[in-house]
N, C-alpha and C. Protein backbone atom coordinates (compact mmCIF):
# COMPACT_ATOMS: atom_id res chain seq x y z
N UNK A 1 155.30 128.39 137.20
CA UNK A 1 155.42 127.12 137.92
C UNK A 1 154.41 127.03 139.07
N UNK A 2 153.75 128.01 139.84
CA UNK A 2 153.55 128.35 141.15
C UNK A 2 151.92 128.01 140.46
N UNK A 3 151.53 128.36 139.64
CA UNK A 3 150.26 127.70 139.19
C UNK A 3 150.07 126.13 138.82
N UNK A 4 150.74 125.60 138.20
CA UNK A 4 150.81 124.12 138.54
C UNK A 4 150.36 123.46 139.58
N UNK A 5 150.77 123.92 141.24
CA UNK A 5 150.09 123.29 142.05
C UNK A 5 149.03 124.31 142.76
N UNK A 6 148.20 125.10 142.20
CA UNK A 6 147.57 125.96 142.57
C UNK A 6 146.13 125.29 142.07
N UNK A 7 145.91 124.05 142.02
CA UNK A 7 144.11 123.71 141.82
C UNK A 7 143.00 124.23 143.01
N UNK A 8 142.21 124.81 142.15
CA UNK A 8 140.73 125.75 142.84
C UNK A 8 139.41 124.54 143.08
N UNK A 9 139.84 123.64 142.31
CA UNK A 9 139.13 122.40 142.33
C UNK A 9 138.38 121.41 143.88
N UNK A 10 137.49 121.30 144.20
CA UNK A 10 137.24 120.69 145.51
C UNK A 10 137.29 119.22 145.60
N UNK A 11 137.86 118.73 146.71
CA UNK A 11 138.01 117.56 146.60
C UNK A 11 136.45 116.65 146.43
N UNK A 12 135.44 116.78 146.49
CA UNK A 12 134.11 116.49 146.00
C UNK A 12 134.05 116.06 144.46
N UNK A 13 134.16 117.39 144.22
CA UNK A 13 134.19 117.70 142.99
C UNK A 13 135.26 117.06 142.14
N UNK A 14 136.45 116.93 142.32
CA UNK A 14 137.37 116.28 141.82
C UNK A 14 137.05 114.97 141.45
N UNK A 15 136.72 114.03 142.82
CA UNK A 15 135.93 112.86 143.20
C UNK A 15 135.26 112.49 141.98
N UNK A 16 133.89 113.34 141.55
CA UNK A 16 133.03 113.21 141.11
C UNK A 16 133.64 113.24 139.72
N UNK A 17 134.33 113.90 139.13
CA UNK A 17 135.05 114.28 137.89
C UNK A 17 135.92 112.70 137.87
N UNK A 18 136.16 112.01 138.23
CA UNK A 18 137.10 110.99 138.06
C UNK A 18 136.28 109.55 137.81
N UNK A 19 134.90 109.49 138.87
CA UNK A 19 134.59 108.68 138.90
C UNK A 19 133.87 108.53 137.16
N UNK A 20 132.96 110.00 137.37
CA UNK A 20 132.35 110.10 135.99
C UNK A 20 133.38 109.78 134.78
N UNK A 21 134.57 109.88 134.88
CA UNK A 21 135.34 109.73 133.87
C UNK A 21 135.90 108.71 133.13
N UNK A 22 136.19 107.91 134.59
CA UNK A 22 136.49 106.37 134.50
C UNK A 22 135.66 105.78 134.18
N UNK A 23 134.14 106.03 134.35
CA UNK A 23 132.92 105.05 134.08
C UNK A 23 132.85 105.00 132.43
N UNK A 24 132.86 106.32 131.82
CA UNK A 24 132.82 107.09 130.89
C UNK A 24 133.81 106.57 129.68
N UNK A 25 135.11 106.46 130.32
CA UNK A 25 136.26 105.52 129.64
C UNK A 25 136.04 104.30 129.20
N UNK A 26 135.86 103.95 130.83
CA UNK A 26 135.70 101.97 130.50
C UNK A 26 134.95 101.26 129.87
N UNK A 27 133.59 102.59 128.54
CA UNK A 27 132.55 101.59 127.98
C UNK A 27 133.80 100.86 126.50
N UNK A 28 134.07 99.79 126.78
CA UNK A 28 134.73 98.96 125.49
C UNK A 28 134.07 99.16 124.01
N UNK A 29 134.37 100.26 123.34
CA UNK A 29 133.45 100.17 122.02
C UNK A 29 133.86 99.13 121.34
N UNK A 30 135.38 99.02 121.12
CA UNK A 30 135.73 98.02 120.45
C UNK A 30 135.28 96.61 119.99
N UNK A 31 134.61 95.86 121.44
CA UNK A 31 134.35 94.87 122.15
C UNK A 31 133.06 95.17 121.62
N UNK A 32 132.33 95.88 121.79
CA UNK A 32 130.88 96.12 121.51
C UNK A 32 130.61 95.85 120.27
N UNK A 33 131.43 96.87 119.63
CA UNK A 33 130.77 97.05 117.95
C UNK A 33 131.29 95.80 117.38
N UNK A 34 132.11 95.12 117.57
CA UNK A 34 132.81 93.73 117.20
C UNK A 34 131.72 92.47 116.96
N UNK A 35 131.13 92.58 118.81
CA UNK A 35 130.41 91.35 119.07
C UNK A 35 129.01 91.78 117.97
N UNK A 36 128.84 92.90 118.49
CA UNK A 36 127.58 93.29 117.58
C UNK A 36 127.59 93.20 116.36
N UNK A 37 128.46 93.03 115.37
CA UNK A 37 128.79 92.87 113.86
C UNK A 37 129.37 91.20 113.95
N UNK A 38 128.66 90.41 115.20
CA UNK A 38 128.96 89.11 114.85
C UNK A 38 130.73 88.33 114.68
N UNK A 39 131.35 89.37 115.01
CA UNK A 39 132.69 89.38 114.36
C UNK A 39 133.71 88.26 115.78
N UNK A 40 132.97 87.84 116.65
CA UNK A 40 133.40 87.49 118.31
C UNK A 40 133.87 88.12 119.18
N UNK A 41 134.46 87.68 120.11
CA UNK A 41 135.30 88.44 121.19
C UNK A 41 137.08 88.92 120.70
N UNK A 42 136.99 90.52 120.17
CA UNK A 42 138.01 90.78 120.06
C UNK A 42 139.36 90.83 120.32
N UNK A 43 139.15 90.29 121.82
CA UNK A 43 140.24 89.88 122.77
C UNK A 43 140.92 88.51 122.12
N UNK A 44 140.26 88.01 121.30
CA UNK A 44 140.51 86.63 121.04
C UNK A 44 141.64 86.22 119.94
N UNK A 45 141.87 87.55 119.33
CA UNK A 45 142.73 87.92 117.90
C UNK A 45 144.00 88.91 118.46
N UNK A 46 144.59 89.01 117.48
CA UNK A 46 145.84 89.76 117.05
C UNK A 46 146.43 89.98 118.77
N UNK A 47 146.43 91.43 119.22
CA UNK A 47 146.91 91.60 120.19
C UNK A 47 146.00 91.52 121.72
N UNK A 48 144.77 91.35 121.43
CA UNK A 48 143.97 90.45 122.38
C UNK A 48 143.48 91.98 122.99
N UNK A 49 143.96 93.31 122.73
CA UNK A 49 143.45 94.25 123.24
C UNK A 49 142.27 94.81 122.16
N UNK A 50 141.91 95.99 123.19
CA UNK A 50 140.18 96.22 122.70
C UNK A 50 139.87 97.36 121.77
N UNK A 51 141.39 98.10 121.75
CA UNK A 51 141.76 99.09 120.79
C UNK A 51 141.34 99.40 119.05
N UNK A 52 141.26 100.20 118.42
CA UNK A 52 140.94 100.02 117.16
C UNK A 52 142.00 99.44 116.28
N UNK A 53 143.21 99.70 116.99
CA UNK A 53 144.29 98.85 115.80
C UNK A 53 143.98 97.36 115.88
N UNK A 54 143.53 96.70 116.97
CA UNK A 54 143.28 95.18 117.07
C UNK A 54 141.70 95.02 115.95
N UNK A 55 141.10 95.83 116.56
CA UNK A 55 139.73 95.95 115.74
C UNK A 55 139.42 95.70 113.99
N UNK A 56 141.17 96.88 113.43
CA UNK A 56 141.49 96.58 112.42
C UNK A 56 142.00 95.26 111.67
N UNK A 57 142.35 94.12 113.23
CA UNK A 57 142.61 92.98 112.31
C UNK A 57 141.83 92.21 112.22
N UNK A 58 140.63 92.27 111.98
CA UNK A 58 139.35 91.87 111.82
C UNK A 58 139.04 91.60 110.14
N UNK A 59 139.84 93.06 109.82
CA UNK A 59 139.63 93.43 108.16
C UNK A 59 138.67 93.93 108.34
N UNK A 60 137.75 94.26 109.41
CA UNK A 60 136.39 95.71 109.03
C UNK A 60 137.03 96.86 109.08
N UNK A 61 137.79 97.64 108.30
CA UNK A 61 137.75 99.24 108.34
C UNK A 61 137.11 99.95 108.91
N UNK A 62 135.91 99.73 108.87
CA UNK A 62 134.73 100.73 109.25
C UNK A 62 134.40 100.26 111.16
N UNK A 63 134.56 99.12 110.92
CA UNK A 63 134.14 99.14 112.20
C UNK A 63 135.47 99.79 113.15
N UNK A 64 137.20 99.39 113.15
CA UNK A 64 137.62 100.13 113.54
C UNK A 64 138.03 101.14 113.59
N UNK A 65 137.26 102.49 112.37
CA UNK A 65 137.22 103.63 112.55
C UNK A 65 136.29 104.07 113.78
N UNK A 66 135.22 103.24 113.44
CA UNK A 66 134.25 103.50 114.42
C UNK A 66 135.01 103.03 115.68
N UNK A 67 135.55 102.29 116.27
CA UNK A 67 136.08 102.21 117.22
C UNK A 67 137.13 103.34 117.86
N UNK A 68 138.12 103.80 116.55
CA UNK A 68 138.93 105.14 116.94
C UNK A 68 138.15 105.77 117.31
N UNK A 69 137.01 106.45 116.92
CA UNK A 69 136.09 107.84 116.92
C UNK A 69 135.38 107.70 118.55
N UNK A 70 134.92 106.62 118.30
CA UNK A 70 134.15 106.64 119.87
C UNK A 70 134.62 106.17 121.16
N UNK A 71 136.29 105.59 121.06
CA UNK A 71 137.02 105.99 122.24
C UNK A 71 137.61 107.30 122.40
N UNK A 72 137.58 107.97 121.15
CA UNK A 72 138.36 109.24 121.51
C UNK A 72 137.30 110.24 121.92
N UNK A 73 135.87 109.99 121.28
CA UNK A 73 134.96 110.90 122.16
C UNK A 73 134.31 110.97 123.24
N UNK A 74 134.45 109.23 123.51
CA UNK A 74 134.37 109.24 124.94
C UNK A 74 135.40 109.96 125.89
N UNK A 75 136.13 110.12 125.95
CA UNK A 75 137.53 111.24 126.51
C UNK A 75 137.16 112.41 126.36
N UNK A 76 136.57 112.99 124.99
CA UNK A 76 136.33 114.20 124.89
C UNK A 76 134.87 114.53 125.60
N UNK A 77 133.96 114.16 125.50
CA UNK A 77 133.20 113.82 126.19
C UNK A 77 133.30 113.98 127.67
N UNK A 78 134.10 112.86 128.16
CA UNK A 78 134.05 113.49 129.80
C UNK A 78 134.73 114.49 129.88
N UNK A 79 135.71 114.87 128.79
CA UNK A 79 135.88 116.50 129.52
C UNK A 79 135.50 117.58 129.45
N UNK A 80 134.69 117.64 128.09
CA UNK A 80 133.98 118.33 127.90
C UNK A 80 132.81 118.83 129.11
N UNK A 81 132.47 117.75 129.50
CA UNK A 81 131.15 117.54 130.34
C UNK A 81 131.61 117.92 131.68
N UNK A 82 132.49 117.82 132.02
CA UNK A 82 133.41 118.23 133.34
C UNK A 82 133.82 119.59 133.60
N UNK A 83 134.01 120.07 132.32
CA UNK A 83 134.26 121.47 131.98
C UNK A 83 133.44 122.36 131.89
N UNK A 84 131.76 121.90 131.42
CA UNK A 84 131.10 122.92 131.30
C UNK A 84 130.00 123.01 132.98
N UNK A 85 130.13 122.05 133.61
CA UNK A 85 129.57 122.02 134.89
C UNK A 85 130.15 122.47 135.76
N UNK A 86 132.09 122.11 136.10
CA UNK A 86 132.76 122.73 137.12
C UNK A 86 133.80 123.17 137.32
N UNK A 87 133.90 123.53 135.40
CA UNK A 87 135.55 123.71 135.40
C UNK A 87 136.34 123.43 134.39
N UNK A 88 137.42 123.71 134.02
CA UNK A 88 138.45 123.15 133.28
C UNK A 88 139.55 122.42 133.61
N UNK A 89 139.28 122.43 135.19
CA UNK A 89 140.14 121.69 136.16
C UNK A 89 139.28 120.29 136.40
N UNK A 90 138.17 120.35 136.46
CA UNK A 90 137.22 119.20 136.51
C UNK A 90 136.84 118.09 134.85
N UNK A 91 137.52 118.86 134.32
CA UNK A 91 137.36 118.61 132.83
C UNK A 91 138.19 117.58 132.84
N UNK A 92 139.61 118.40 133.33
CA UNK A 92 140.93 117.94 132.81
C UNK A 92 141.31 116.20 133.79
N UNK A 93 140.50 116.61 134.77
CA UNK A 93 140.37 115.23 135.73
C UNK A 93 139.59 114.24 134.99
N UNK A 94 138.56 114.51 134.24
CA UNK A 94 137.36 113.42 133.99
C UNK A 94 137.92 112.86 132.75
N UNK A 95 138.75 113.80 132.08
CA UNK A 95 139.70 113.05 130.80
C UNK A 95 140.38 112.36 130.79
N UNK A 96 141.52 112.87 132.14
CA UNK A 96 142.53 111.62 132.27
C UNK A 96 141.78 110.50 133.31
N UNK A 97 140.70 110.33 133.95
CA UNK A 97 140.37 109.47 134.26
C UNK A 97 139.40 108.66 133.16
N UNK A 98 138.86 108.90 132.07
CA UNK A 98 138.59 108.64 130.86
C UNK A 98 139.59 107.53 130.57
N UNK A 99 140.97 108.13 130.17
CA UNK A 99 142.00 107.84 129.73
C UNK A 99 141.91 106.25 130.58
N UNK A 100 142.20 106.11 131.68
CA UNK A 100 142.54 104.93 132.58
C UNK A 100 141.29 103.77 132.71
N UNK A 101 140.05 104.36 132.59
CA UNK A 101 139.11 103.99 131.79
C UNK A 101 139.26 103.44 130.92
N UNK A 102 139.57 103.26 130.08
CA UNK A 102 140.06 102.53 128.52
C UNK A 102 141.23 101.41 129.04
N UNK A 103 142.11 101.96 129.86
CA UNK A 103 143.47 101.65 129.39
C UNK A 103 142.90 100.36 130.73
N UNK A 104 141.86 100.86 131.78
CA UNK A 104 142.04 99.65 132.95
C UNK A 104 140.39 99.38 132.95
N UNK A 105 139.67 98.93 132.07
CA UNK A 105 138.11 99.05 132.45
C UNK A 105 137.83 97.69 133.45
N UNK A 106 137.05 98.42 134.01
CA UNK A 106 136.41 97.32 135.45
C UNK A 106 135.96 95.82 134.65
N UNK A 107 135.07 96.58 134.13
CA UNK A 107 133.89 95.08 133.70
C UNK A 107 135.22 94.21 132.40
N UNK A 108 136.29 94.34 132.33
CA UNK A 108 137.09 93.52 131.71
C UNK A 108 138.53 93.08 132.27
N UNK A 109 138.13 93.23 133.65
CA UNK A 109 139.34 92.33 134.55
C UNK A 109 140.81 93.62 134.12
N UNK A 110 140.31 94.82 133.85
CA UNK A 110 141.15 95.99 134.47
C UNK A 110 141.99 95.66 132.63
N UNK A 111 141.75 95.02 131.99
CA UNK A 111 142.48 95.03 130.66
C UNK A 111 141.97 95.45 129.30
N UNK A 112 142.41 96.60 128.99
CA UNK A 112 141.86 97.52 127.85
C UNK A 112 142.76 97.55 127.03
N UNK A 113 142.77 98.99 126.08
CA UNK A 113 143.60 99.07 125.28
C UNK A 113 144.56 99.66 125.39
N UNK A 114 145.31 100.58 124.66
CA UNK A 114 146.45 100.82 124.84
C UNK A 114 146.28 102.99 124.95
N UNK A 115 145.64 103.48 125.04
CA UNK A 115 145.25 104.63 125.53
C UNK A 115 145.34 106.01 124.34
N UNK A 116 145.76 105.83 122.88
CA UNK A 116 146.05 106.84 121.71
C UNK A 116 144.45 107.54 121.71
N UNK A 117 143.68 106.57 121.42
CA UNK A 117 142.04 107.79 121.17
C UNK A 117 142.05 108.22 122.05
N UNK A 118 142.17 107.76 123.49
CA UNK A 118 141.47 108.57 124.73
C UNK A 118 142.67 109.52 124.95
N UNK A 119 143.88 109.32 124.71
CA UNK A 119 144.53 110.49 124.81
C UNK A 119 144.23 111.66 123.73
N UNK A 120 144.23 111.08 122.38
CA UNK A 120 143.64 112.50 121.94
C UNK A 120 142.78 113.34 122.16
N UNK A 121 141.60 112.03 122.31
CA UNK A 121 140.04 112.70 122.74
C UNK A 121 140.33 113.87 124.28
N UNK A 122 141.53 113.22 125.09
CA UNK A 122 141.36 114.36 125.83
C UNK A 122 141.88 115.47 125.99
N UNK A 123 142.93 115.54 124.57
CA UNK A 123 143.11 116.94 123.95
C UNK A 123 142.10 117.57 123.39
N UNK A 124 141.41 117.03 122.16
CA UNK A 124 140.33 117.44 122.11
C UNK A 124 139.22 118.13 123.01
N UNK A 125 139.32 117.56 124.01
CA UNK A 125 138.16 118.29 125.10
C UNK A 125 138.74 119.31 126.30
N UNK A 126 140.37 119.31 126.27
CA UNK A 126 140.56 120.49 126.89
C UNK A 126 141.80 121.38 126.42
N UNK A 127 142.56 120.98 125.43
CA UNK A 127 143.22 122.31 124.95
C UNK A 127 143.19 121.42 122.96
N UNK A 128 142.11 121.72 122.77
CA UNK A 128 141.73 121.00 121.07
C UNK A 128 143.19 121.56 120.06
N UNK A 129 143.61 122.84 120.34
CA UNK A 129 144.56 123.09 119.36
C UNK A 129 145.57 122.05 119.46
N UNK A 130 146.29 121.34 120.07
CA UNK A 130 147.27 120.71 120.64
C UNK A 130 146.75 119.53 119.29
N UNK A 131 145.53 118.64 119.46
CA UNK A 131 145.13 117.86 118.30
C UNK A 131 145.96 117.69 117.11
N UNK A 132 145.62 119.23 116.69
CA UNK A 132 146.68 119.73 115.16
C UNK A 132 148.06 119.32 115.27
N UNK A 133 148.83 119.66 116.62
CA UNK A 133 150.20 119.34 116.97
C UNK A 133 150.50 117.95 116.93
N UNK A 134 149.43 117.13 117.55
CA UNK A 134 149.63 115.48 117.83
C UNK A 134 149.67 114.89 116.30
N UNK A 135 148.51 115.39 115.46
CA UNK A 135 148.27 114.98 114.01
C UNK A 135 149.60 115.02 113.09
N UNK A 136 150.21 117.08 113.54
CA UNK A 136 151.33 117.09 112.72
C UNK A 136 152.41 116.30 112.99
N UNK A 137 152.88 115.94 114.10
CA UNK A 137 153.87 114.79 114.51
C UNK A 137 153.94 113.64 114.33
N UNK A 138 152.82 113.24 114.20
CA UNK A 138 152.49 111.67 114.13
C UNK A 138 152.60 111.34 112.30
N UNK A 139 152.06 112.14 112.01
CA UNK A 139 152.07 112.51 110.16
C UNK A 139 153.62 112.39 109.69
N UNK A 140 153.93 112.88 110.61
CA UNK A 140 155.87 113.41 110.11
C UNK A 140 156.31 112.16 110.42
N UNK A 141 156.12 111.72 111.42
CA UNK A 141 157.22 110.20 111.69
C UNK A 141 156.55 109.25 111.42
N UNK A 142 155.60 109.02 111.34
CA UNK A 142 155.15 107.93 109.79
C UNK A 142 155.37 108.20 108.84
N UNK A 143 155.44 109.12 107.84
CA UNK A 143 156.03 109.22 106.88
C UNK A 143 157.57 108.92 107.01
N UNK A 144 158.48 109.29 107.83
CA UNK A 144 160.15 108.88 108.02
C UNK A 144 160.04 107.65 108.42
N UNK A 145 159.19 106.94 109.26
CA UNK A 145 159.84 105.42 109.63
C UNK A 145 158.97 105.08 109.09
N UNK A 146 157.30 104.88 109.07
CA UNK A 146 156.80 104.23 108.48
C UNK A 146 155.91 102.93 109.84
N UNK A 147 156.32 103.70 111.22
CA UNK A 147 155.48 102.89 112.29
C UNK A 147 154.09 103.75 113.09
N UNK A 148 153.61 103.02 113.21
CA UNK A 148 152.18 103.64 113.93
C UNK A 148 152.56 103.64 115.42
N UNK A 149 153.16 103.41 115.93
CA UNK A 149 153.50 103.49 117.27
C UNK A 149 154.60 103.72 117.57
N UNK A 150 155.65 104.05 116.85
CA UNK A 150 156.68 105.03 117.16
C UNK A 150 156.08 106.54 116.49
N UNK A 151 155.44 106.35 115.88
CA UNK A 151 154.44 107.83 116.07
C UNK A 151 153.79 108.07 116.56
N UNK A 152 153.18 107.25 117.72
CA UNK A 152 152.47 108.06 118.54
C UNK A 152 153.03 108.46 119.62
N UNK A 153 154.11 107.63 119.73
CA UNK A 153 154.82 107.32 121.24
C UNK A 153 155.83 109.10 121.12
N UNK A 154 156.10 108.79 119.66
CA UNK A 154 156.96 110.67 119.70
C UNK A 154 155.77 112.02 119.56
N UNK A 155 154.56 111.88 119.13
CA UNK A 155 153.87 112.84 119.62
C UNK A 155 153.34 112.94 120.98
N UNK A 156 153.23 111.75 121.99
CA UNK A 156 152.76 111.96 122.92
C UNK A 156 153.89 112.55 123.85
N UNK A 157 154.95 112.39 123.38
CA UNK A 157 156.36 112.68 123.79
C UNK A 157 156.00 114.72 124.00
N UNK A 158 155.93 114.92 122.67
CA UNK A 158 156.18 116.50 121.87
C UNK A 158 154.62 117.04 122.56
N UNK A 159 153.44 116.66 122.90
CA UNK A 159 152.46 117.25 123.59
C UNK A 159 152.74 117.77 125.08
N UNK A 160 152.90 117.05 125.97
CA UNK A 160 153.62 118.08 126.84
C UNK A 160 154.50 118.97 126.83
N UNK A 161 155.11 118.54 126.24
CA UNK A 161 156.57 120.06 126.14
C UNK A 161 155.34 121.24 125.44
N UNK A 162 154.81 120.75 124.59
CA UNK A 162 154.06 122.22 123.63
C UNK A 162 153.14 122.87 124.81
N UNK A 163 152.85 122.00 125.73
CA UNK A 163 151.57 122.70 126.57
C UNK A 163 152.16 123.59 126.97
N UNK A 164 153.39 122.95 127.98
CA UNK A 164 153.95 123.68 128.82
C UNK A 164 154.72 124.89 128.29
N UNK A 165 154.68 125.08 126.77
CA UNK A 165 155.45 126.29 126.50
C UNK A 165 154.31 127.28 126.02
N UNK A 166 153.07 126.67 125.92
CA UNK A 166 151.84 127.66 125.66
C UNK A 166 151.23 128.52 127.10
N UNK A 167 152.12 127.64 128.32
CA UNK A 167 151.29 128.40 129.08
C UNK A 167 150.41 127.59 129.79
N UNK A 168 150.12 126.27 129.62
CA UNK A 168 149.42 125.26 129.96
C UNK A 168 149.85 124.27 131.12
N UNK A 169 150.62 124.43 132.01
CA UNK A 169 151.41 123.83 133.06
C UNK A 169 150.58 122.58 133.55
N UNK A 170 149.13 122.90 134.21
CA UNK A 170 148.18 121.60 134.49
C UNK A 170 148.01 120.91 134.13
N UNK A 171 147.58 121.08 132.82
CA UNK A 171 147.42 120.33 131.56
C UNK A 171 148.24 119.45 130.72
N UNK A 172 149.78 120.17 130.84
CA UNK A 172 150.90 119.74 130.17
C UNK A 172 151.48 118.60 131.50
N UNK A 173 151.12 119.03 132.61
CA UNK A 173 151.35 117.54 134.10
C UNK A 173 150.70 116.64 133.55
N UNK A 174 149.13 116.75 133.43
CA UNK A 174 148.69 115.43 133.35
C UNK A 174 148.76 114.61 132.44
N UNK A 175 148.82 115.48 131.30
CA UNK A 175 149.26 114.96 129.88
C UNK A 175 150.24 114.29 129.91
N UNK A 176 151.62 114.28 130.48
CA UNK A 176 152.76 114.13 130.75
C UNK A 176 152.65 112.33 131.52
N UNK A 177 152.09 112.86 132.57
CA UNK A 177 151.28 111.34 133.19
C UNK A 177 151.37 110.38 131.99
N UNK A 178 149.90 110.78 131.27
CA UNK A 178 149.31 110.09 130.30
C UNK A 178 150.18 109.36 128.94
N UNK A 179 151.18 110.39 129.13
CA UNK A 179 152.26 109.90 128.11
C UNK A 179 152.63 109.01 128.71
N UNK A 180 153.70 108.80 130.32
CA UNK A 180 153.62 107.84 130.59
C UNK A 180 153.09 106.31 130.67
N UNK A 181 152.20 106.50 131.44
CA UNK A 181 151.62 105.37 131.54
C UNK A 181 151.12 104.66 129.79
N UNK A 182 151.15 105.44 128.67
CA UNK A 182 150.72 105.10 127.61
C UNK A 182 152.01 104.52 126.88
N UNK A 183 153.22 105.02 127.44
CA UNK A 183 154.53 104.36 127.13
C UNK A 183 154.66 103.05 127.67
N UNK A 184 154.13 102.81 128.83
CA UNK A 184 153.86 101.66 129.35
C UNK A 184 153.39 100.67 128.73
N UNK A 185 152.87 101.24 128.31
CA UNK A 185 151.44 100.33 127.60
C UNK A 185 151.90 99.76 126.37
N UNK A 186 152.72 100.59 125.64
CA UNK A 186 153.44 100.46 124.47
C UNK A 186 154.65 99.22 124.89
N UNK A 187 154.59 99.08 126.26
CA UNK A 187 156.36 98.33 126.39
C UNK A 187 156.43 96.93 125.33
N UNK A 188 155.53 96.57 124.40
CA UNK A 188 155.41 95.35 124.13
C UNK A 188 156.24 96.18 122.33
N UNK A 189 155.54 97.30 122.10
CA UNK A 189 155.99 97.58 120.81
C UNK A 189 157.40 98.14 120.88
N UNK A 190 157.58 98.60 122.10
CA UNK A 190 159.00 99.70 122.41
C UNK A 190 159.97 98.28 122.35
N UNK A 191 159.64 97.29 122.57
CA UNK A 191 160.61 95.94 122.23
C UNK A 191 160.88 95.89 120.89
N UNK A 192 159.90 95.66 120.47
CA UNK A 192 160.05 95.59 118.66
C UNK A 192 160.32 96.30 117.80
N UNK A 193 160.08 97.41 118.20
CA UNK A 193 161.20 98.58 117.67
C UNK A 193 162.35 98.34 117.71
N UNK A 194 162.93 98.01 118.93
CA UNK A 194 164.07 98.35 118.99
C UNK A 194 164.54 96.42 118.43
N UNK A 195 164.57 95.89 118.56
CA UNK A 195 164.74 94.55 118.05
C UNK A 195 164.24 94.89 115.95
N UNK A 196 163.65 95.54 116.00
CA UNK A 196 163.36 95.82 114.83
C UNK A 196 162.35 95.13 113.67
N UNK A 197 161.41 93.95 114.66
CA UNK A 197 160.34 93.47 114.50
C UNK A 197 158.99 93.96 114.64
N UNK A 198 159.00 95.24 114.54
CA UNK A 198 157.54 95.76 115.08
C UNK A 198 156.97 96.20 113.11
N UNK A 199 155.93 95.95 113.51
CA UNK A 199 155.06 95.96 112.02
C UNK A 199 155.01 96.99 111.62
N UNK A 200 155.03 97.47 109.93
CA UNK A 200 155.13 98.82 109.51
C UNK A 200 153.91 98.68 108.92
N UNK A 201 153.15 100.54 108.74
CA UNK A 201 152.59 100.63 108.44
C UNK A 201 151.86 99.86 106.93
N UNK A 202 150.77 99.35 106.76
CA UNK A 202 150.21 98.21 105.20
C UNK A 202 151.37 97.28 105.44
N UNK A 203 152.21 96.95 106.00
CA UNK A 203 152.73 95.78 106.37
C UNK A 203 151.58 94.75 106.40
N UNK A 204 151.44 93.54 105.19
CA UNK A 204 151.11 92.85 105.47
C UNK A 204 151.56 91.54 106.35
N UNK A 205 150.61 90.88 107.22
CA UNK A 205 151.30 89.35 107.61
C UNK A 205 152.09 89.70 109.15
């Protein structure tokens, strides 16, 4: 426990890890690769966010794969990049500020998407095994219910607890955060779940 609040990290440095992270977050691929494939302002459809599931109601596949891949490496990315200059503590800052990045980007009046790539991506960039864990969970309860967001919402659930039993206490805090605020984010689907209107997976319409 006593390591949890034990960061070696400088407040400079921290600084610098957040800002880089958030900048890093907030590039909108979604929005980008959209306008750039002529397709308009993505905001303008389905759930008006900049995410690849909105991306997907476009009907380009490809483009919102490409949208999953390069919000989640942007995350991995800043932590990666954070990590190999000042740390794994500086990593772990530039990810979850990554994360808020996406979820609050400046140049779009603080309204992004809903935070699943950049949360993986910032497993990926500072404890990658965990990935496998998020994949196997999310795999399992889509297959039993058959929702994309009550599977993510229960792996992001099951990622902290795993950190914190690997040994990962810092990591498994911020993560923990991230679940939060990404539950937040979800409050529109956590309705429809439970009302029992929320869209199932190839659910057409």
């Amino acid at each position: 426990m006593s390591d949890l609040f034990n960061w070696q990290i400088t407040l400079p440095v921290a600084l610098a890890a957040l800002v880089f992270g958030y900048l890093l977050g907030s590039i909108p691929f979604g929005l980008i690769l959209t306008r750039a494939a002529g397709l308009g302002d993505i905001r303008s459809i389905g759930s008006g966010n900049i995410g690849a599931t909105n991306v997907l109601r476009t009907g380009n596949r490809k483009l919102a794969a490409a949208t999953l891949l390069l919000d989640a490496l942007k995350a991995t990315a800043a932590a990666a990049i954070g990590w190999y200059f000042f740390g794994k503590e500086a990593g772990l800052i530039a990810g979850f500020a990554a994360f808020l990045g996406h979820l609050f980007p400046v140049w779009l009046g603080f309204k992004g998407g809903k935070g699943v790539a950049t949360y993986i991506g910032t497993l990926l960039g500072i404890a990658p095994a965990m990935v496998l864990v998020f994949a196997f969970v999310w795999l399992s309860v889509a297959k039993l219910s058959k929702y994309s967001s009550l599977s993510a919402l229960v792996a992001t659930l099951v990622i902290p607890v795993a950190l914190w039993l690997i040994g990962e206490p810092k990591v498994s805090f911020v993560m923990a955060i991230m679940t939060v605020i990404s539950w937040w984010k979800h409050k529109a689907n956590i309705e429809r779940l439970i009302a029992g209107t929320e869209g199932k997976i190839g659910q057409k319409g």
